[in-house]
Every structure is written in structure tokens, then in C-alpha cells.
N, C-alpha and C. Protein backbone atom coordinates (compact mmCIF):
# COMPACT_ATOMS: atom_id res chain seq x y z
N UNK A 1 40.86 84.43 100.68
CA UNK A 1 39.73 84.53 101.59
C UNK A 1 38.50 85.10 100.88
N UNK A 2 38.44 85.48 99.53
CA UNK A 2 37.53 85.61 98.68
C UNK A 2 36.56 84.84 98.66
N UNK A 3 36.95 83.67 98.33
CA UNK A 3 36.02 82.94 98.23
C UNK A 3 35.54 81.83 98.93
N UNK A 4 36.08 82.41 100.54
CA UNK A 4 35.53 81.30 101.15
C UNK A 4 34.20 80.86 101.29
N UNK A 5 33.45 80.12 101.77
CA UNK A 5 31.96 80.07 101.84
C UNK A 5 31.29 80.50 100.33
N UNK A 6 31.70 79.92 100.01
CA UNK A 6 31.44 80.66 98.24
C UNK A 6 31.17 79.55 97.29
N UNK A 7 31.35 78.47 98.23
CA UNK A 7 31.13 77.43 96.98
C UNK A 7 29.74 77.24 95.49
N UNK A 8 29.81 77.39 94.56
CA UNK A 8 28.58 77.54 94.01
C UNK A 8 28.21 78.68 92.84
N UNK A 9 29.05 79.88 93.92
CA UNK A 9 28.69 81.58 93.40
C UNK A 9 29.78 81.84 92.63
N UNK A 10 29.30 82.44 91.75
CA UNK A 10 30.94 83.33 91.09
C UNK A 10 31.92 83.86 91.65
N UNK A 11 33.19 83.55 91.37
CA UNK A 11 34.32 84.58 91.88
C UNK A 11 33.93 85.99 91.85
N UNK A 12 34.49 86.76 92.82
CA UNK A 12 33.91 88.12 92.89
C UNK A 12 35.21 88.89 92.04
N UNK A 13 36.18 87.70 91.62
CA UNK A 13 37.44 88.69 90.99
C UNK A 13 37.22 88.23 89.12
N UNK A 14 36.83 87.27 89.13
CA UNK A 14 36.91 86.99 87.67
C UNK A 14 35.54 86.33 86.79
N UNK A 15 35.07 86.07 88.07
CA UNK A 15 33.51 85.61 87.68
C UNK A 15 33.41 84.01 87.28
N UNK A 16 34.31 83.23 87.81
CA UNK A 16 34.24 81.90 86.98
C UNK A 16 33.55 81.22 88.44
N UNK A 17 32.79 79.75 88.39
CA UNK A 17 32.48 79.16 89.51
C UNK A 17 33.11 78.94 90.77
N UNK A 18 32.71 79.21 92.19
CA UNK A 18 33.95 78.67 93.08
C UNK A 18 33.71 76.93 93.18
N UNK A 19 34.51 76.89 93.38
CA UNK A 19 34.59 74.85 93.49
C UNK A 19 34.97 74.78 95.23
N UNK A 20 34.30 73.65 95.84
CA UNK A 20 34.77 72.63 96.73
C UNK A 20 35.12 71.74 96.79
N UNK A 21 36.49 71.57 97.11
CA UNK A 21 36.95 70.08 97.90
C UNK A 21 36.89 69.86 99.01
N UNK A 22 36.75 68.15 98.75
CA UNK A 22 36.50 67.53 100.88
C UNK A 22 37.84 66.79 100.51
N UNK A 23 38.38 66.74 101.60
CA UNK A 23 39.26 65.56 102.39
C UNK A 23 39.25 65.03 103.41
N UNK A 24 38.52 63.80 103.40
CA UNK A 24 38.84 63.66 105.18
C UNK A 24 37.43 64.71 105.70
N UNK A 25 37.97 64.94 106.30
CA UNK A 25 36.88 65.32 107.25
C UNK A 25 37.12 67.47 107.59
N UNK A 26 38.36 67.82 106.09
CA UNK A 26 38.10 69.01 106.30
C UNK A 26 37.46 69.13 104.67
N UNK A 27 37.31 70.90 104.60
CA UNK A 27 37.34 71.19 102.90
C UNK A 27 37.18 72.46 102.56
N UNK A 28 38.12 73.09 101.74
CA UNK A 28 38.04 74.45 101.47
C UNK A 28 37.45 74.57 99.86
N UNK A 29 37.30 76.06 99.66
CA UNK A 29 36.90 76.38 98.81
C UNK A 29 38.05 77.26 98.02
N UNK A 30 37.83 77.57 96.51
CA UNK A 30 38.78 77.53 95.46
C UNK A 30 38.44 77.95 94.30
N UNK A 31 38.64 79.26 93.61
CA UNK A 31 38.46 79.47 92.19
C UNK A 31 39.61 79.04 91.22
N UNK A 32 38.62 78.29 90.47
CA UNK A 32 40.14 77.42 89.59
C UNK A 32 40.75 78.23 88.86
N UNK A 33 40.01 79.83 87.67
CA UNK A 33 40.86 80.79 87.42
C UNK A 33 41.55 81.52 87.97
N UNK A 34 41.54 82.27 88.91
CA UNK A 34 42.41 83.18 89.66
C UNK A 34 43.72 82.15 90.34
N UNK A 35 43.25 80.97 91.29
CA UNK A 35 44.37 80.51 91.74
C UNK A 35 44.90 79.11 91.09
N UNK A 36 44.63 78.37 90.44
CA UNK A 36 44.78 77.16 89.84
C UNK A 36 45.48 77.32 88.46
N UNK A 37 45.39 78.28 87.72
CA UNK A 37 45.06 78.06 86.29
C UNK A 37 43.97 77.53 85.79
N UNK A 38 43.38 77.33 86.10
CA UNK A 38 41.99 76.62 84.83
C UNK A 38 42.18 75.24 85.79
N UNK A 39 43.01 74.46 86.87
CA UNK A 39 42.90 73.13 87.13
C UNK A 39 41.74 73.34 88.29
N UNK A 40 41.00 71.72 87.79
CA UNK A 40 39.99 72.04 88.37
C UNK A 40 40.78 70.43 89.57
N UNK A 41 40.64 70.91 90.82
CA UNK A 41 40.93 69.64 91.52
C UNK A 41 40.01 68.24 92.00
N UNK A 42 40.39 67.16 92.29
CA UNK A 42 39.91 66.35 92.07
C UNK A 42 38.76 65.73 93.66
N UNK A 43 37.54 65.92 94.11
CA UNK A 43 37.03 65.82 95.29
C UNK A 43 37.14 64.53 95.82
N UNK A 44 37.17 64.23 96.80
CA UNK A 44 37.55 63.16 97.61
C UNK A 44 35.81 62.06 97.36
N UNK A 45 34.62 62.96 97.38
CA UNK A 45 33.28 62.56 97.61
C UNK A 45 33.06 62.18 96.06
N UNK A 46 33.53 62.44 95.41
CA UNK A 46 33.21 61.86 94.00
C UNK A 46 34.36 61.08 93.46
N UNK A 47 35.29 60.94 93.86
CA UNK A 47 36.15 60.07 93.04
C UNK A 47 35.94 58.75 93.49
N UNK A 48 35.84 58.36 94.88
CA UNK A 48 35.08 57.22 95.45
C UNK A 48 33.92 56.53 94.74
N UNK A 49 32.89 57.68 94.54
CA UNK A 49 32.10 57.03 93.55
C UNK A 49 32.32 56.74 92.23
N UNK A 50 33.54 57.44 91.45
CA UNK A 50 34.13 56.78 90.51
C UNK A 50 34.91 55.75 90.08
N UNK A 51 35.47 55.15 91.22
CA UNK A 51 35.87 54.00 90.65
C UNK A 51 35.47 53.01 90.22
């Protein structure tokens, strides 16, 4: 719950970017160091435009 609403700003625990993902029609927020390992996950709004 750190970093909710946080998308953008530094983690307040380790200082690395928080990231957002969408799915659908929800989307939380996520520091890829503290809870991921370093994975950064993949957004629903940009992979669309990647194919």
C-alpha cells in the first residue's frame, strides 16, 4: 500500500520508479525493486500498440 497512487514517484522504500499496469478496465500500481525483483511487467495499453 506504499505505493499506491504513486505511479511516476519514487518508492518511498528503495527509491526506484513506481510503475503502472492496466488490465481491462482495472490497474494497480507496483515497485519493480522491492516487490518484483527488478521484473518490470508488461501493460495492457502498450503492448496493443506493439504488435
Amino acid at each position: 500500500m506504499r505505493v499506491h497512487g504513486r505511479a511516476g514517484e519514487p518508492c518511498p522504500v528503495c527509491g526506484e520508479m513506481v510503475r503502472e499496469v492496466s488490465l481491462a478496465s482495472r490497474s494497480f500500481q507496483y515497485c519493480p525493486g522491492c516487490q518484483t525483483g527488478g521484473r518490470v511487467y508488461a501493460d495492457r495499453r502498450m503492448s496493443r500498440l506493439l504488435r
